[in-house]
N, C-alpha and C. Protein backbone atom coordinates (compact mmCIF):
# COMPACT_ATOMS: atom_id res chain seq x y z
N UNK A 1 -10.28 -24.39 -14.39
CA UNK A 1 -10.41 -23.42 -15.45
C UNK A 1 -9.91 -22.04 -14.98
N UNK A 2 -10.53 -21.98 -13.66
CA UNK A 2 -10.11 -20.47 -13.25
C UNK A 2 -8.36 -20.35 -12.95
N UNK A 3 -8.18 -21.54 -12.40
CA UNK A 3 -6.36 -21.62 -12.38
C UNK A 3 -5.46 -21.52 -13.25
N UNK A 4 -6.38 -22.23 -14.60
CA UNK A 4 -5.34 -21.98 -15.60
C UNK A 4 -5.34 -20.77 -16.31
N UNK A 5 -6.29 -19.70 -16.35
CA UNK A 5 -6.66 -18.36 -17.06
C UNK A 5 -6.10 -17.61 -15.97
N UNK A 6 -5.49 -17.54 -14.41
CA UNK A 6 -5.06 -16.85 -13.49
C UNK A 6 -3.19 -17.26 -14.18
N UNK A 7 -2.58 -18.51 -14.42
CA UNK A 7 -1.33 -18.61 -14.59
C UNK A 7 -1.14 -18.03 -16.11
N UNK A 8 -1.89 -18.15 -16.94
CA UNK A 8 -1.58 -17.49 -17.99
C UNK A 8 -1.58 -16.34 -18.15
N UNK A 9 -2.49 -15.39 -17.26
CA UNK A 9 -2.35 -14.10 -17.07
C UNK A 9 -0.52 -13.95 -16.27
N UNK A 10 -0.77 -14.39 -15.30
CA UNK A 10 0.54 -13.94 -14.64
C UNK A 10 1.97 -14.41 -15.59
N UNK A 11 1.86 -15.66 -16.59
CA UNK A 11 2.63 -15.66 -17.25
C UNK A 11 3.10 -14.79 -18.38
N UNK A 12 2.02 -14.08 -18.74
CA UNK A 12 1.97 -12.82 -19.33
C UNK A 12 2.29 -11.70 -18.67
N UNK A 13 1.80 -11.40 -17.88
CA UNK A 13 2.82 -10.48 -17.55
C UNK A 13 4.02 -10.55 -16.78
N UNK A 14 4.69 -12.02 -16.49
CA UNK A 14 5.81 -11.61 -16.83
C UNK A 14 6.45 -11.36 -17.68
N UNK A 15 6.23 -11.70 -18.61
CA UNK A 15 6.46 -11.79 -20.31
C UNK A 15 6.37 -10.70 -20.57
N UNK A 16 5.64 -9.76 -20.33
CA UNK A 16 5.61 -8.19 -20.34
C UNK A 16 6.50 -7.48 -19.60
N UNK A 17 6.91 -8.14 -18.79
CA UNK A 17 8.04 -7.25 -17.77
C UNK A 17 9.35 -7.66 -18.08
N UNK A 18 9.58 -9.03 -18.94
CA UNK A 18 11.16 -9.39 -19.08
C UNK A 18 10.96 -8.49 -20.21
N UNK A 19 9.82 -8.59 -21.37
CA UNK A 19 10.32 -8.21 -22.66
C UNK A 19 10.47 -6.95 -22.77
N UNK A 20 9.30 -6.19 -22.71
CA UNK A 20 8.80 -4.68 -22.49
C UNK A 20 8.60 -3.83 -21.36
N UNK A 21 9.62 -3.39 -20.40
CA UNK A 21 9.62 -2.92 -19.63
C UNK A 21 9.64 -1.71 -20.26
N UNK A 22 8.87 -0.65 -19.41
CA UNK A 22 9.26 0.76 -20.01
C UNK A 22 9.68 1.24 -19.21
N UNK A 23 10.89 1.99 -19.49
CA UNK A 23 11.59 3.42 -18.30
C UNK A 23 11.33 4.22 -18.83
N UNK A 24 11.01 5.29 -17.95
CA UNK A 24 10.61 6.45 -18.15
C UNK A 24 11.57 7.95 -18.59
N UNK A 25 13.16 7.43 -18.40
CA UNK A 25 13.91 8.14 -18.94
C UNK A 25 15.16 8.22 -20.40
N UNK A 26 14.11 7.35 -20.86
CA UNK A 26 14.81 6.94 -22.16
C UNK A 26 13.69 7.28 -23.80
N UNK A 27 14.28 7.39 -24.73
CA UNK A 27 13.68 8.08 -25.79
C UNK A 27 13.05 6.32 -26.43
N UNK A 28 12.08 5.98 -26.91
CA UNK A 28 12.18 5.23 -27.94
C UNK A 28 11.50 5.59 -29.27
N UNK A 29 11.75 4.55 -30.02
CA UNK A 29 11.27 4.46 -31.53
C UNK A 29 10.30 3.76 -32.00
N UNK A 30 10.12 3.99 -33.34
CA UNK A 30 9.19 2.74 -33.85
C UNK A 30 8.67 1.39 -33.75
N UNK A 31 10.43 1.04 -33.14
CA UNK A 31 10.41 -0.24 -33.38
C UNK A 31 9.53 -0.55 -31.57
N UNK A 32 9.91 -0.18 -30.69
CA UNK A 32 9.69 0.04 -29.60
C UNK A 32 8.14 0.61 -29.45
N UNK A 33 7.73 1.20 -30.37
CA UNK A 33 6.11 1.06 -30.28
C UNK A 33 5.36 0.03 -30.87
N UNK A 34 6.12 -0.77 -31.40
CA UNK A 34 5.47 -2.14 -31.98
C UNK A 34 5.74 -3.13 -30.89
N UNK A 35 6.11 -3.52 -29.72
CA UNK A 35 6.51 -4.26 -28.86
C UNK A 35 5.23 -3.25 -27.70
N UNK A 36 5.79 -2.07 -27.04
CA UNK A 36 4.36 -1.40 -26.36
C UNK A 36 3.45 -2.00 -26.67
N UNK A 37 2.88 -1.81 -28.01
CA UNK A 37 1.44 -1.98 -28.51
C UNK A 37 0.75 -3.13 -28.20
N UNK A 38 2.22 -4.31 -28.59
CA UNK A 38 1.57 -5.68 -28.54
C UNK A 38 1.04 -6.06 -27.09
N UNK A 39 2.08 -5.27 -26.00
CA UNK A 39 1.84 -5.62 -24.77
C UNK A 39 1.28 -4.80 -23.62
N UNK A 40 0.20 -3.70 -24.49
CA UNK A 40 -0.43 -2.51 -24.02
C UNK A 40 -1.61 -3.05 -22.70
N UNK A 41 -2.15 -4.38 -22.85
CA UNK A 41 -3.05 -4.85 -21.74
C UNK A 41 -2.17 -5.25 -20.84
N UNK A 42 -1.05 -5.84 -20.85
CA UNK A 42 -0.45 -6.52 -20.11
C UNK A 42 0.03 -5.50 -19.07
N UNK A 43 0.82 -4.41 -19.86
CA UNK A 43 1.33 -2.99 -19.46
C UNK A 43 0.29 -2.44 -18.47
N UNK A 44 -1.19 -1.95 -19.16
CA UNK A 44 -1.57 -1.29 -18.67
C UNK A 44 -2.50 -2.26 -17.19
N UNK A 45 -2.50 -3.04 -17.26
CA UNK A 45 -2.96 -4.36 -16.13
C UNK A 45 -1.44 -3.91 -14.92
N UNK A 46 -0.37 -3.80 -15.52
CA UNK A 46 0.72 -4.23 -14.42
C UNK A 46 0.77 -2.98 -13.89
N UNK A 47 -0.19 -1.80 -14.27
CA UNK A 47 0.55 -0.50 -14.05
C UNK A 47 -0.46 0.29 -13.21
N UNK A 48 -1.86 -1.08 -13.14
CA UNK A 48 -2.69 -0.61 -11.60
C UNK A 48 -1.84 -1.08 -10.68
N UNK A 49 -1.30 -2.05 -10.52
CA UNK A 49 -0.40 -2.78 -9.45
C UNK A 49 0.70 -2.21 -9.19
N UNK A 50 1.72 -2.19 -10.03
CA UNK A 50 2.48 -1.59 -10.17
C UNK A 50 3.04 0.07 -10.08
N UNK A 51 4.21 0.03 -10.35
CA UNK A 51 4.94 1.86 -10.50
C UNK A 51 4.70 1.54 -12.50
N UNK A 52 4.63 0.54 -12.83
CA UNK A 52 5.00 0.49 -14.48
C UNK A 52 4.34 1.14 -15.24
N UNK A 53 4.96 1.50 -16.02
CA UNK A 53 4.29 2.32 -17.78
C UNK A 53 3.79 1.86 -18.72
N UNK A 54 2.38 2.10 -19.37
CA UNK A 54 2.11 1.25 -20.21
C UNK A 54 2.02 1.96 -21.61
N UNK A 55 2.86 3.07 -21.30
CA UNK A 55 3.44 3.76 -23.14
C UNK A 55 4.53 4.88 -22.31
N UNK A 56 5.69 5.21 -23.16
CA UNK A 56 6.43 5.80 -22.76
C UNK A 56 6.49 7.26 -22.63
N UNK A 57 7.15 7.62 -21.95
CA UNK A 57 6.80 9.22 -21.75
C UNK A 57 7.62 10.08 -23.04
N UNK A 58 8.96 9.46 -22.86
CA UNK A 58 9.37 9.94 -23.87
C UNK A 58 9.57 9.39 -25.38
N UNK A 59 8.76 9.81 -26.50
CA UNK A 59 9.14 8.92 -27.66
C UNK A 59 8.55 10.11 -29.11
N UNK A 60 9.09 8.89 -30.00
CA UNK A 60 9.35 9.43 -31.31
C UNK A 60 7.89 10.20 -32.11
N UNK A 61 7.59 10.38 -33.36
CA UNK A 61 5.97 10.46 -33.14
C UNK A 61 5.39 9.02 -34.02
N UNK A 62 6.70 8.13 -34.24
CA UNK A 62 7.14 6.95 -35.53
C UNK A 62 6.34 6.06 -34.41
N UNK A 63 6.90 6.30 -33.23
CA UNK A 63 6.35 5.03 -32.06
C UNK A 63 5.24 5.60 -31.64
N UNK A 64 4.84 6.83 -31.44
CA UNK A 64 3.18 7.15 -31.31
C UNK A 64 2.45 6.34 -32.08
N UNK A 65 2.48 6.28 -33.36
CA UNK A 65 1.96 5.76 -34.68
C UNK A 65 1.94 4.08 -34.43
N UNK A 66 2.55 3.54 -34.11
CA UNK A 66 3.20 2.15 -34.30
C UNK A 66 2.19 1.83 -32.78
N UNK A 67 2.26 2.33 -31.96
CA UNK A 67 1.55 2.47 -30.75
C UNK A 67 0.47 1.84 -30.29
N UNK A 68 -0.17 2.87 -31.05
CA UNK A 68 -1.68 3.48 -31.29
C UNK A 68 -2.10 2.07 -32.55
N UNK A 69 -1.45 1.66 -33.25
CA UNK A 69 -2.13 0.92 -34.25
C UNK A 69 -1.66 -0.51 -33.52
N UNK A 70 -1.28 -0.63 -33.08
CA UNK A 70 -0.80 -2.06 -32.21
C UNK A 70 -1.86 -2.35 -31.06
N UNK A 71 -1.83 -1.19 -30.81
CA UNK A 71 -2.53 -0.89 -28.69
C UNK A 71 -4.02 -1.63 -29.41
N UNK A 72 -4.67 -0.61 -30.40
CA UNK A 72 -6.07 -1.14 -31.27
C UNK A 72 -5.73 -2.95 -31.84
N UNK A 73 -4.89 -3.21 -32.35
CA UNK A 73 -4.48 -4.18 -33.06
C UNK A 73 -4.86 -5.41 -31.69
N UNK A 74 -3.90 -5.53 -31.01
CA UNK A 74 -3.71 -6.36 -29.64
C UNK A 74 -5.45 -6.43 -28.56
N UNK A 75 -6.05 -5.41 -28.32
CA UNK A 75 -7.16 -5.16 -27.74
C UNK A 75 -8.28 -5.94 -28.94
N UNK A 76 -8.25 -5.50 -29.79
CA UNK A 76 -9.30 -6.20 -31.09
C UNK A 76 -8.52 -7.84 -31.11
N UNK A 77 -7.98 -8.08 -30.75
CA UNK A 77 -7.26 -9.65 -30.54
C UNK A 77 -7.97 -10.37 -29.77
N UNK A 78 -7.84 -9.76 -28.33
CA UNK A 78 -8.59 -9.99 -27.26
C UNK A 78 -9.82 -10.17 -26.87
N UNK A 79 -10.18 -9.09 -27.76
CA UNK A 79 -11.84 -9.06 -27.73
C UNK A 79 -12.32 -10.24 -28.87
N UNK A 80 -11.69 -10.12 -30.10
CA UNK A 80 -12.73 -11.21 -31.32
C UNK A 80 -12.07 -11.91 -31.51
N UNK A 81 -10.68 -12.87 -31.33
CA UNK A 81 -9.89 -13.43 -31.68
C UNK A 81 -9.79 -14.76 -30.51
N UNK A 82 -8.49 -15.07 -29.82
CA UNK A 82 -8.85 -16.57 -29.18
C UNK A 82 -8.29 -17.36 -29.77
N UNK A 83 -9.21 -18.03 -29.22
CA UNK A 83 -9.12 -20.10 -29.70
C UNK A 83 -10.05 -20.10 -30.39
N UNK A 84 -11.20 -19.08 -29.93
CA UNK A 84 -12.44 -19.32 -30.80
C UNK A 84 -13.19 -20.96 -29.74
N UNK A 85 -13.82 -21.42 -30.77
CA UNK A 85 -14.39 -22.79 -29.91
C UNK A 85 -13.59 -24.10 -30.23
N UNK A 86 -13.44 -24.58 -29.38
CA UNK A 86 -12.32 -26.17 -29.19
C UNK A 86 -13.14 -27.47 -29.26
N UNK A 87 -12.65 -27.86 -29.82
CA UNK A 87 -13.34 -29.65 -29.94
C UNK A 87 -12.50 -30.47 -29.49
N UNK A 88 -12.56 -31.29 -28.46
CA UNK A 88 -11.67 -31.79 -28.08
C UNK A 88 -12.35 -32.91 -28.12
């Protein structure tokens, strides 16, 4: 159990690092705060370890917005959402 919740984490964040990498010297947008948002735990998990960013320094106030309602969106996922309970 514990092996498979350790590979799915790490499969996630790589999944966070191919998809959503953030650099820190580039502007983004909206669309780019809807991708952040989704991957704001993953981000902000890789970015104790890591040099990585888990929202960009430089951006629009379209991707603040998009952000901020994703970052809440994705975290409220995590917390009440799931599989829920399995019957197997």
């Amino acid at each position: 159990m514990i092996i498979r919740i350790l590979i799915s984490f790490l499969m996630c964040c790589f999944l966070g690092w191919l998809l959503c990498d953030i650099s820190p010297n580039k502007e983004y947008t909206w669309y780019s705060g809807i991708w952040h948002g989704m991957f704001f735990l993953i981000n902000f998990v890789r970015s104790w370890f890591t040099d990585a960013l888990y929202k960009a320094e430089i951006y629009t106030t379209a991707y603040n917005v998009f952000y901020w309602i994703f970052s809440i969106l994705s975290v409220l996922g995590v917390l009440f959402g799931g599989a829920g309970r399995r019957r197997y």
